[in-house]
Protein backbone atom coordinates (compact mmCIF):
# COMPACT_ATOMS: atom_id res chain seq x y z
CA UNK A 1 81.70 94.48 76.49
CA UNK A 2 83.17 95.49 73.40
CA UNK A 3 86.05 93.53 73.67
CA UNK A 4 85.98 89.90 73.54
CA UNK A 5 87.95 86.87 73.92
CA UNK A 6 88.13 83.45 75.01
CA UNK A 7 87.91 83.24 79.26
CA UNK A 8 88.51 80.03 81.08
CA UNK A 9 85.50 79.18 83.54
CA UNK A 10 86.84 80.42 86.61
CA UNK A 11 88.22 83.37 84.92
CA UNK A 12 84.57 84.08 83.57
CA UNK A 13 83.48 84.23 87.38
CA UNK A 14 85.76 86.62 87.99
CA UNK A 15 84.50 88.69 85.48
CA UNK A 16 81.11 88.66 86.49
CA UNK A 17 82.10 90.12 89.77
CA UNK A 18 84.55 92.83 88.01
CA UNK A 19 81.41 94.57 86.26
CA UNK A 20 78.27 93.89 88.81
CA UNK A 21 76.73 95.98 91.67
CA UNK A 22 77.57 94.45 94.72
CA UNK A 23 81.63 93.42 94.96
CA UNK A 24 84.23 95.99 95.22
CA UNK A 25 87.29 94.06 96.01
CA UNK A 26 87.77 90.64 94.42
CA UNK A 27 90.45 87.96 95.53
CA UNK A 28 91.51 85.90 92.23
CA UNK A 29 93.85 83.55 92.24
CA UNK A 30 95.37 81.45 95.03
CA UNK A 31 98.01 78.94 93.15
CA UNK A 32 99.99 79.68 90.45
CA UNK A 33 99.05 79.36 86.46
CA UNK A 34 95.43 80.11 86.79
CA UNK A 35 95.57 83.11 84.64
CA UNK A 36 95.90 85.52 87.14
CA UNK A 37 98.19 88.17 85.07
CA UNK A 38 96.02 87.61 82.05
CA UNK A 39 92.63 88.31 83.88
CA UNK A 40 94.09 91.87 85.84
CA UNK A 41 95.42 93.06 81.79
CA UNK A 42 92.54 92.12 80.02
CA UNK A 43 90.10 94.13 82.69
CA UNK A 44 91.94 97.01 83.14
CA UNK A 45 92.56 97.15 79.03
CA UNK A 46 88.61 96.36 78.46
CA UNK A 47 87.89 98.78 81.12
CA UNK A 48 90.01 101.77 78.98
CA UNK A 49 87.68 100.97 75.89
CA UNK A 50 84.52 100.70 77.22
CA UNK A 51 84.89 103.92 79.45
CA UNK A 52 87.08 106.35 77.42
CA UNK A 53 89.01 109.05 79.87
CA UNK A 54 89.64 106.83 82.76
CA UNK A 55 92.26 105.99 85.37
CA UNK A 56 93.40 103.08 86.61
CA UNK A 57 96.23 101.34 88.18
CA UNK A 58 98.66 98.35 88.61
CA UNK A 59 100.40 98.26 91.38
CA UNK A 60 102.98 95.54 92.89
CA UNK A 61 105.40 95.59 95.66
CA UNK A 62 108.96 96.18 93.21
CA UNK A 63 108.27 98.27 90.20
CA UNK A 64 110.84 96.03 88.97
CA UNK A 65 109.02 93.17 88.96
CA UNK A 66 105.88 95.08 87.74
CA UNK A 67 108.05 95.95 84.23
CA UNK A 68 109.49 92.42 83.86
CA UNK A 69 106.22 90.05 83.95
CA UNK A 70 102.88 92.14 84.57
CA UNK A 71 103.53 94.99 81.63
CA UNK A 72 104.60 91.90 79.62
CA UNK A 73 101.40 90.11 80.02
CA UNK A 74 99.54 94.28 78.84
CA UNK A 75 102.17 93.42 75.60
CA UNK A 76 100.27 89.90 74.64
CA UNK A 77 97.10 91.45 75.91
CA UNK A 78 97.25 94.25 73.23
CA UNK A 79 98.45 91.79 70.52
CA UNK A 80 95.74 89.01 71.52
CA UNK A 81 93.16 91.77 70.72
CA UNK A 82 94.54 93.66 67.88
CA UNK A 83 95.52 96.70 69.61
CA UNK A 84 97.85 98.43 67.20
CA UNK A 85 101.01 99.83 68.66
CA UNK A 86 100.16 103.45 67.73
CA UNK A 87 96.92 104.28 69.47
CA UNK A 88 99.10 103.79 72.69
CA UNK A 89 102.53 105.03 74.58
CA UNK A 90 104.48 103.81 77.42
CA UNK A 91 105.51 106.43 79.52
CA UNK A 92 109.17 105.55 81.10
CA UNK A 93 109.40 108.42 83.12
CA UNK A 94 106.41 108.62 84.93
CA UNK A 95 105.59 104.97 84.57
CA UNK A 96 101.99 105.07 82.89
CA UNK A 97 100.44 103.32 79.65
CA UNK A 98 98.56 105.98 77.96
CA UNK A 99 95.75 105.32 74.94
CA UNK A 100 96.41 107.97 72.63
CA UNK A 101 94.03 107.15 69.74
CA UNK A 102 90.77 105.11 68.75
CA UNK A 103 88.43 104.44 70.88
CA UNK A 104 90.13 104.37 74.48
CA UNK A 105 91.66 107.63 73.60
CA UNK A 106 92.47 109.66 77.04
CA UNK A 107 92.15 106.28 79.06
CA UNK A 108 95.23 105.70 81.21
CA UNK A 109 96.82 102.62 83.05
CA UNK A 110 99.57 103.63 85.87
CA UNK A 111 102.10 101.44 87.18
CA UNK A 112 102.51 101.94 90.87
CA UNK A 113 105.68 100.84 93.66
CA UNK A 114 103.80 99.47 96.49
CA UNK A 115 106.69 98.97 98.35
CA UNK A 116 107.32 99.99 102.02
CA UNK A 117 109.00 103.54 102.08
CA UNK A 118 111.08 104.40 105.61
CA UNK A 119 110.08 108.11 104.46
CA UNK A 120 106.38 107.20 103.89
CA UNK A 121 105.22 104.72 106.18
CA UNK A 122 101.92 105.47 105.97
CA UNK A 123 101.93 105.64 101.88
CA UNK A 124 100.75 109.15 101.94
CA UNK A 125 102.44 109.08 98.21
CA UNK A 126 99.12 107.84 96.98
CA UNK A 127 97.01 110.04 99.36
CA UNK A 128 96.71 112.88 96.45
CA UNK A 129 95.74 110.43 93.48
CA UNK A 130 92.55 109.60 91.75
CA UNK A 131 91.14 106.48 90.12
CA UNK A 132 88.46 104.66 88.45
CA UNK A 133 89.64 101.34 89.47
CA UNK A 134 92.59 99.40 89.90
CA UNK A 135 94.86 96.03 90.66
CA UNK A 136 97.04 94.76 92.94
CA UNK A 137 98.93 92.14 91.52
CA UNK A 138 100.44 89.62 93.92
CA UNK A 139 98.56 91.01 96.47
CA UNK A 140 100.14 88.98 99.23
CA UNK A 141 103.35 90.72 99.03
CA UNK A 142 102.07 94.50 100.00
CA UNK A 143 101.25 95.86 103.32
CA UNK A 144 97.29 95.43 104.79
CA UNK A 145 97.99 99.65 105.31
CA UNK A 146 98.86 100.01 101.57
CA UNK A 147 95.71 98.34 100.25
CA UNK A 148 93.56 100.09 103.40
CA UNK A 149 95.17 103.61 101.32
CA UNK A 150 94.65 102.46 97.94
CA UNK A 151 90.49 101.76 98.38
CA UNK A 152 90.54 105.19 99.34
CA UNK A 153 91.71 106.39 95.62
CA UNK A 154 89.18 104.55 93.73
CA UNK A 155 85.75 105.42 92.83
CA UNK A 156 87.07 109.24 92.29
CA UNK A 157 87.60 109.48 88.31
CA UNK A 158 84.44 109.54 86.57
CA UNK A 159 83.10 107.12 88.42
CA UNK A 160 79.72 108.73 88.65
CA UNK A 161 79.86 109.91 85.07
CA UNK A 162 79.64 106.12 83.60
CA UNK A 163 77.89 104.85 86.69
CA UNK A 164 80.81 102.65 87.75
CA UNK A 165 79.79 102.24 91.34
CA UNK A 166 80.69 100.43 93.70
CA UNK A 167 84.58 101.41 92.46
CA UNK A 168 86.50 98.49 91.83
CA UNK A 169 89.83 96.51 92.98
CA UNK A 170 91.12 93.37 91.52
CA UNK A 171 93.64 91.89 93.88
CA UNK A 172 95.63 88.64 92.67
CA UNK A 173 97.45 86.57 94.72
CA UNK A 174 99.16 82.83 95.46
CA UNK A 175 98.54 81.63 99.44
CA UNK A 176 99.86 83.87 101.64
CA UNK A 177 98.66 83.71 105.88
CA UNK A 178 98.87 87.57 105.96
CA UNK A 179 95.68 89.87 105.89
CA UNK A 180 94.41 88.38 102.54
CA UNK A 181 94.08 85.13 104.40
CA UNK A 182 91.75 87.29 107.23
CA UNK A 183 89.93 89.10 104.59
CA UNK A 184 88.74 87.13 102.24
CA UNK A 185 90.19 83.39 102.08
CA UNK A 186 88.82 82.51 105.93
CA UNK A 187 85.32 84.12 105.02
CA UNK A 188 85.25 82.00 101.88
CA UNK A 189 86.33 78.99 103.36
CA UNK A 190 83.82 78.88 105.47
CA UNK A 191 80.78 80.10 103.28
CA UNK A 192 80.22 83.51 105.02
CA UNK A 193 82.16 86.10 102.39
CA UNK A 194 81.60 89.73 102.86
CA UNK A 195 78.92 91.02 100.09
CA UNK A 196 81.70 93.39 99.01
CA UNK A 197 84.59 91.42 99.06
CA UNK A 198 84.33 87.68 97.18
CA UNK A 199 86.98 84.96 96.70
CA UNK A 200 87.61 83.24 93.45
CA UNK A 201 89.97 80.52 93.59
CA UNK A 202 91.71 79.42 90.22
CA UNK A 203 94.62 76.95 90.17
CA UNK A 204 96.74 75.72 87.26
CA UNK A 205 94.46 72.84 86.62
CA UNK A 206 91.36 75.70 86.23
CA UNK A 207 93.70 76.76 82.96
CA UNK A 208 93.35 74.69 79.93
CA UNK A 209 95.76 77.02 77.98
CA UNK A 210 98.86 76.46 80.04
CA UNK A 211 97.61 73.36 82.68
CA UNK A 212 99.92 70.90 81.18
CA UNK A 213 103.11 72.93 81.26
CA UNK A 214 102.29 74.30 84.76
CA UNK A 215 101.21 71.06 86.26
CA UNK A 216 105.00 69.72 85.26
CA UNK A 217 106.99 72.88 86.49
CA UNK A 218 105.12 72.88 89.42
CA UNK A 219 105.73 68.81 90.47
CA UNK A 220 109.34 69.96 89.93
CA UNK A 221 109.12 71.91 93.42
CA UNK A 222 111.57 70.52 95.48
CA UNK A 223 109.84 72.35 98.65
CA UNK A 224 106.95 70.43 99.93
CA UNK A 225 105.06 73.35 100.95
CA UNK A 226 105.56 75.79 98.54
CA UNK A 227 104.80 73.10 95.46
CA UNK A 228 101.44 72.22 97.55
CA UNK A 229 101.05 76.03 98.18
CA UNK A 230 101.85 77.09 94.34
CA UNK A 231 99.99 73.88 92.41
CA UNK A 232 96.88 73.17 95.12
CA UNK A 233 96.57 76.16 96.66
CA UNK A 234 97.79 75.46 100.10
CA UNK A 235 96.49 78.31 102.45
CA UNK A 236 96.11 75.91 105.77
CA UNK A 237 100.01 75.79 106.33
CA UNK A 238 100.62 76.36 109.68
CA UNK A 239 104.14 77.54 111.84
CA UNK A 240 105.74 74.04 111.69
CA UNK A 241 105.29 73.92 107.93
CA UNK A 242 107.88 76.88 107.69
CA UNK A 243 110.39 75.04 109.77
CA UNK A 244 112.70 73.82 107.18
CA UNK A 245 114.42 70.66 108.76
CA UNK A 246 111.98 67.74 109.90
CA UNK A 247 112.85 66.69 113.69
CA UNK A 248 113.35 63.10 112.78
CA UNK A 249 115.38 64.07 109.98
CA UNK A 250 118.03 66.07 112.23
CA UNK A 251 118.31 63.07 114.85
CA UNK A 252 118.99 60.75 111.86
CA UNK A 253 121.68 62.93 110.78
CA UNK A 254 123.35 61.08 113.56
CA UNK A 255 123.14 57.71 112.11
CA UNK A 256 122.90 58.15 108.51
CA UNK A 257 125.26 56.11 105.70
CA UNK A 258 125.73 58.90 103.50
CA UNK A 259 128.49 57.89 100.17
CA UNK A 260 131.36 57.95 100.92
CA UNK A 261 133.42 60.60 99.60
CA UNK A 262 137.36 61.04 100.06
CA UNK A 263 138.02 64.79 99.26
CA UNK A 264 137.95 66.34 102.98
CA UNK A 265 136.55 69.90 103.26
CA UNK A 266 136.74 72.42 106.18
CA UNK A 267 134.20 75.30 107.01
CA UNK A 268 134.78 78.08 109.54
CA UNK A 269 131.88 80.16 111.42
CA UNK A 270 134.59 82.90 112.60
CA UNK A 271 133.34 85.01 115.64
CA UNK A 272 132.11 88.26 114.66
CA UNK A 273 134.63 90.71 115.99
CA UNK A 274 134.97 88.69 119.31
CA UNK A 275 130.99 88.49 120.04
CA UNK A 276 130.51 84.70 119.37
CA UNK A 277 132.01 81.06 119.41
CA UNK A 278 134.39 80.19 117.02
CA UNK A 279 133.45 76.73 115.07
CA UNK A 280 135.45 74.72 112.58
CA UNK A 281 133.64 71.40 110.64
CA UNK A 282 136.08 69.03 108.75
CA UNK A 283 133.53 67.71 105.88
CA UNK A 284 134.29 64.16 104.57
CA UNK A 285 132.04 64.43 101.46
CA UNK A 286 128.83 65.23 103.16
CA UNK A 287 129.86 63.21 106.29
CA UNK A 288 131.01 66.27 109.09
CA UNK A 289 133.67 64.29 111.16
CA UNK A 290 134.84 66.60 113.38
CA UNK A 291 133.99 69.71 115.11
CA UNK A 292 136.22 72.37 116.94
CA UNK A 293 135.01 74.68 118.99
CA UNK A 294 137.33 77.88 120.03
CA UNK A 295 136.39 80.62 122.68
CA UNK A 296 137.68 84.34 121.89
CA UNK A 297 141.20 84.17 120.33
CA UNK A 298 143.15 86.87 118.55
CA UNK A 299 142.58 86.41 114.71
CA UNK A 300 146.39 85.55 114.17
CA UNK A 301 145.72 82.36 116.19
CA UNK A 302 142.65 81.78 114.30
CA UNK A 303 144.47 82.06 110.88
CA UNK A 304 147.34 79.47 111.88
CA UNK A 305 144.73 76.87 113.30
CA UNK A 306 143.02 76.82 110.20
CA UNK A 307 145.99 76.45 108.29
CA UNK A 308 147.03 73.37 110.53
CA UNK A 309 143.93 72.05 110.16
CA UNK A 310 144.15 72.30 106.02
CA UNK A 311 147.71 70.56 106.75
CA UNK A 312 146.42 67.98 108.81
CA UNK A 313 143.55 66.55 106.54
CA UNK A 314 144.89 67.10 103.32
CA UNK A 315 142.33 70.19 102.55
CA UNK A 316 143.64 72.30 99.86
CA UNK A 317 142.37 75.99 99.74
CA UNK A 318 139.76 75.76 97.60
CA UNK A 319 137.94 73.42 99.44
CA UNK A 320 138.12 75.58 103.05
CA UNK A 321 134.80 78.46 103.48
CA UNK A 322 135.52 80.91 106.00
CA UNK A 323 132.28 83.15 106.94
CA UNK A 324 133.97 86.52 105.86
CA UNK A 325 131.63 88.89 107.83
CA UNK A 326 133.51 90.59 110.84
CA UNK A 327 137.05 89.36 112.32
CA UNK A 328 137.18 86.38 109.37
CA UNK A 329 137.36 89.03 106.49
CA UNK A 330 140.91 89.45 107.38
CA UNK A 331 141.74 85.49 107.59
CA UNK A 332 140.54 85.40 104.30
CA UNK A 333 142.44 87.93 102.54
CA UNK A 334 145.44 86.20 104.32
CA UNK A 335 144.71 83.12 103.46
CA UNK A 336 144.58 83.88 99.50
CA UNK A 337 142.49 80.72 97.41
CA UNK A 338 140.24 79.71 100.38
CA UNK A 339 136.63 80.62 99.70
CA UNK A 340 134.84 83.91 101.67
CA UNK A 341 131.41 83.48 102.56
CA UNK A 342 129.07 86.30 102.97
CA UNK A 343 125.61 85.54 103.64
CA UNK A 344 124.00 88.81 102.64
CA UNK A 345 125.36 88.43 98.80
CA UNK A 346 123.04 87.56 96.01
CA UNK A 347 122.30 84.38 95.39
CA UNK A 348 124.50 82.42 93.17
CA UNK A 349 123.51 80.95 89.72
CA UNK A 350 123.64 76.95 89.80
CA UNK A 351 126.37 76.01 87.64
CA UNK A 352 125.76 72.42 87.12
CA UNK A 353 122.30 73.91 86.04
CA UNK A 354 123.06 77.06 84.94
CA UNK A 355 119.53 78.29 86.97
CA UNK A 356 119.70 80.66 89.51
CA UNK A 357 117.52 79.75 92.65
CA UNK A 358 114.91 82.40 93.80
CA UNK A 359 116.64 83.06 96.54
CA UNK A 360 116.85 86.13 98.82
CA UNK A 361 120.47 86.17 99.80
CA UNK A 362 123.25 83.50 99.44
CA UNK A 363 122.70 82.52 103.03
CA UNK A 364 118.83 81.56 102.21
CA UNK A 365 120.16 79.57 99.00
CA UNK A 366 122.91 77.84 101.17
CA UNK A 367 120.44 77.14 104.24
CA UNK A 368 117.97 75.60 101.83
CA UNK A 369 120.01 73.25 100.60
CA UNK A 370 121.51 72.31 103.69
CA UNK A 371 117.77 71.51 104.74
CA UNK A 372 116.85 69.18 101.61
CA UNK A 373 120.35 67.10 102.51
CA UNK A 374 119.05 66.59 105.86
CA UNK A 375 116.00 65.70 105.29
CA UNK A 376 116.73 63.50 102.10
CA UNK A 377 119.48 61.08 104.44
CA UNK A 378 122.00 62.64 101.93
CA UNK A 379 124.01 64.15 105.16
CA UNK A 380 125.64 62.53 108.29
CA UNK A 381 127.42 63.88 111.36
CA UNK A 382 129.60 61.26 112.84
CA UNK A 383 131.89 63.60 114.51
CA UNK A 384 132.65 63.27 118.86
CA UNK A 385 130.08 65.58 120.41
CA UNK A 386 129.76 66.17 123.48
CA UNK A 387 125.95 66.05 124.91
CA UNK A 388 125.84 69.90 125.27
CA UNK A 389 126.81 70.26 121.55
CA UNK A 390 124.92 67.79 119.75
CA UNK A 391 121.94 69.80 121.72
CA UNK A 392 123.08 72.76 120.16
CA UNK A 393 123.49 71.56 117.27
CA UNK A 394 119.94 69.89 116.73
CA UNK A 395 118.47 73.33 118.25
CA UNK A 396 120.33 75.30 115.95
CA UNK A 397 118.74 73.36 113.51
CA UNK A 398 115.20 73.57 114.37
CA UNK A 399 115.41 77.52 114.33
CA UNK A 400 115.69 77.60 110.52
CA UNK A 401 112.45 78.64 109.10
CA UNK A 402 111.42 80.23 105.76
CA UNK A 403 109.47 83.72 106.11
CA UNK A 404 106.21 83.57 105.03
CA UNK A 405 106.24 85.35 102.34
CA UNK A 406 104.12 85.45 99.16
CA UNK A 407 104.38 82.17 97.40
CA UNK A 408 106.29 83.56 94.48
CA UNK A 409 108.42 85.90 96.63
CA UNK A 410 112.31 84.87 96.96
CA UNK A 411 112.84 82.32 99.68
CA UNK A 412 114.49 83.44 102.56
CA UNK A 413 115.12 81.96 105.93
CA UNK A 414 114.45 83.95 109.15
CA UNK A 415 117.56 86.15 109.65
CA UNK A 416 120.40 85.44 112.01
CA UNK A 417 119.47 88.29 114.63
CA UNK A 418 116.13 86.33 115.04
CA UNK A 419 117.39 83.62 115.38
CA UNK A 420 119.70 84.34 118.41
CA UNK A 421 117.15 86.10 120.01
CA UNK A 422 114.89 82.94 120.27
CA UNK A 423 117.72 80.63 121.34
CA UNK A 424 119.73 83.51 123.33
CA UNK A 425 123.37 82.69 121.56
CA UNK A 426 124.55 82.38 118.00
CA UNK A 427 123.17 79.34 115.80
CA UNK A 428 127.24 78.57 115.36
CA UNK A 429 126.88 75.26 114.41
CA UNK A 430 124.30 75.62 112.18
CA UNK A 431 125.70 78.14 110.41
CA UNK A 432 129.18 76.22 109.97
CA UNK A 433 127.07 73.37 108.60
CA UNK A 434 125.32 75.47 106.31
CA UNK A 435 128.65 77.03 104.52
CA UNK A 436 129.57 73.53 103.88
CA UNK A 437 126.90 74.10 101.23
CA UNK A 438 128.61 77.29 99.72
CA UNK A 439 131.39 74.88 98.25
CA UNK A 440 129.09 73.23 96.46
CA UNK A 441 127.08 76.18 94.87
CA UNK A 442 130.88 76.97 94.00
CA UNK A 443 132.70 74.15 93.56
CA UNK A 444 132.51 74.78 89.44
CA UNK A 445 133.77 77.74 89.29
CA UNK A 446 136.61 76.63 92.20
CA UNK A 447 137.17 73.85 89.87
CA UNK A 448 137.10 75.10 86.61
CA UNK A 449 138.03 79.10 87.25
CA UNK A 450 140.15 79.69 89.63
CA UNK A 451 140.52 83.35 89.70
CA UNK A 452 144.42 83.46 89.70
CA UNK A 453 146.06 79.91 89.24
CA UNK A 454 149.39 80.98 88.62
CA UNK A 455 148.83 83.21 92.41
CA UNK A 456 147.19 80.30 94.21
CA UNK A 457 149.93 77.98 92.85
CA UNK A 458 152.11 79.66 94.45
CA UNK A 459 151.41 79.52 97.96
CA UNK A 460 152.09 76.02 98.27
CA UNK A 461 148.29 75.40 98.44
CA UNK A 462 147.49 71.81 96.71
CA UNK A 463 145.64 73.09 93.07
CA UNK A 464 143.20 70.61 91.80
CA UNK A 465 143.67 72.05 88.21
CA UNK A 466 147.53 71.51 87.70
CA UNK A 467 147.75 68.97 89.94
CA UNK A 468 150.44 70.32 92.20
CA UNK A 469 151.22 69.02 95.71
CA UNK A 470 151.40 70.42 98.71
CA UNK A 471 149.24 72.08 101.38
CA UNK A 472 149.13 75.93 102.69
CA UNK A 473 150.77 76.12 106.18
């Protein structure tokens, strides 16, 4: 090769696959800071100098994403081998690197959206393309049917010319029990790989560059599974390790000490348009000591039993969550101060922290931390249930699961509509439990800016930044 640089050992395996006779699709990866990103650049760049006039790809599932970390990692690529700025372009338009001078002149890199299309299930966008080669970065996150399309667009670019045969694919991945699992983790596990298709397995610990730095983010994990998925390269996880909430941690719930905590805080699953139960939780700190349950009811009614129920237990509005979806987006807009929860918002930036989780939606971030309360004895329930409810209750619990997604991907629990499908109702009480931890992810901003003080003020509702007294009935 003309180009050279310093590979790690496991990256130098890889590349001994990337330019033989025998391997057309190669697996790298599986755990996260093994120099995945830096392997897929570097090939595809050495591959534009060494074979002037060819066409590759990149491809990932959000283009996005593509522009924000892979065509970064081209950026240090270029500068780590003294590629000067002017022998190439980035094309914005059409979303392509182009070598426009020197010695990889006419050589060309495109970045591809692998992402499910309604319009084009069967990616027949790709179906008139031609390439030498290509990658598939975070591999885990596309379709089986959009790599099964892709293998047919390689090999068809000159292939012949420079005697690049068999036509290669690069895929890069973390652990992921989709199709990559099937196709090429199983048969290396168990020491019977495909001649075509090979396995190399590189974890953070396999990079001397960046091991140190990685190995510390990554014991920072809070989520068992993903940490052992992302820093050893978990792929045996099986359906019980998506389950969020441990069984003996739910039943404990029922005993647990948590600290005590005077401020009193009420959360409201309202019934969407009349479908479901209605279910209010009065929160002592993380203690719930009290749960209503209400059939059908006009929304009026709803409205003024909340606002007794604020009255009753000194709960000012700031520190009441009513799910805003359906029939409770008018109690809210009534009930002016008290927080609106919407599960299918963005995520919300931690502002203790000032991080924003890699969440999916705000009901995946809220659900995930309800789930590391639980199961770190940080939450009680010592309200009166009766037998049927506290079954509910735990079984609402033990239908919240992650979806198995890549390892990187956002987190996101299973949504609702699956949810009451397997248990044949609404996961009320879960849900209830889980807005509780909406006024945390808020409770700065609720705190420290309110969005109208003067407004709130004056509705009588008790404001913790003035100090005014009084409740909203």
């Amino acid at each position: 090769m003309i180009i050279q640089t310093e590979l790690t050992k496991k990256q130098s395996d890889a590349w001994k696959l990337l330019v033989d006779t025998k391997t057309s699709y190669l697996l790298f990866g599986g755990g996260a800071g093994g120099g995945k990103s830096w392997l897929g650049a570097l090939w595809l760049v050495a591959m534009c100098f060494e074979y002037p006039g060819t066409k590759w790809f990149v491809g990932r599932k959000e283009l996005k994403r593509l522009m924000a970390s892979t065509y970064i990692t081209f950026l240090k690529v270029f500068k780590e081998l003294k590629i000067s700025n002017d022998s190439w372009r980035m094309d914005g338009k059409y979303n392509y690197i182009e070598f426009t001078s020197g010695r990889a002149m006419g050589s060309r890199i495109d970045l591809l959206d692998l992402a499910p299309q309604p319009s084009d299930p069967q990616y027949e966008r790709f179906g008139s393309l031609e390439y030498t080669g290509g990658w598939i970065e975070e591999a885990g996150e596309i379709e089986y049917i959009c790599f099964d399309i892709l293998k047919t667009r390689v090999g068809r670019f000159r292939n012949k010319e420079y005697n690049l045969l068999p036509a290669k694919i690069l895929l890069t991945c973390n652990p992921t029990q989709n199709w990559l699992y099937r196709t090429f983790y199983k048969p290396f596990k168990s020491e019977k790989q495909y001649p075509d298709k090979q396995f190399v397995q590189s974890l953070y610990k396999d990079n001397p560059y960046t091991a140190s730095d990685y190995g510390h983010q990554l014991d920072q994990v809070t989520d068992s599974i993903l940490r052992a998925r992302l820093r050893d390269g978990l792929w045996e996880y099986t359906a019980d390790n998506l389950t969020l909430i441990k069984y003996d941690s739910i039943m404990e719930m029922f005993v647990n000490k948590v600290a005590i905590d005077p401020n009193r805080y009420l959360s409201a699953d309202i019934a969407r348009f009349g479908a479901d139960k209605i279910v209010y939780g009065i929160w002592q700190g993380y203690n719930l000591v009290e749960v209503i349950e209400k059939s059908k009811q006009a929304q009026t009614i709803t409205e003024q039993e909340i606002r007794d129920l604020m009255s009753k237990n000194n709960i000012p509005y700031n520190r009441c969550v009513i799910d805003e979806d359906g029939m409770g987006g008018g109690i809210v807009d009534h009930l002016y101060g008290v927080q609106g929860f919407m599960g299918g918002r963005s995520a919300i930036k931690d502002n203790i922290t000032d991080i924003k989780g890699n969440y999916k939606n705000l009901r995946s971030q809220c659900y995930f931390m309800l789930a590391d309360k639980i199961n770190k004895h940080e939450l009680g329930v010592s309200a009166n249930l009766s037998e049927t409810q506290r079954e509910q209750l735990i079984n609402d619990l033990q239908q919240i699961k992650r979806v198995d997604l890549a390892a990187d991907a956002p987190l996101q629990v299973v949504p609702k509509e699956e949810i009451k499908e397997s248990l044949g109702r609404s996961p009320d009480y879960s849900d209830c439990m889980m807005m509780r931890m909406y006024l945390e992810v808020m409770k700065p901003v609720a705190q420290y800016n309110p969005p109208n003080k003067e407004k709130i003020m004056s509705t009588g509702a008790l404001s913790e930044w003035g100090g005014t007294a009084g409740y909203g009935i």
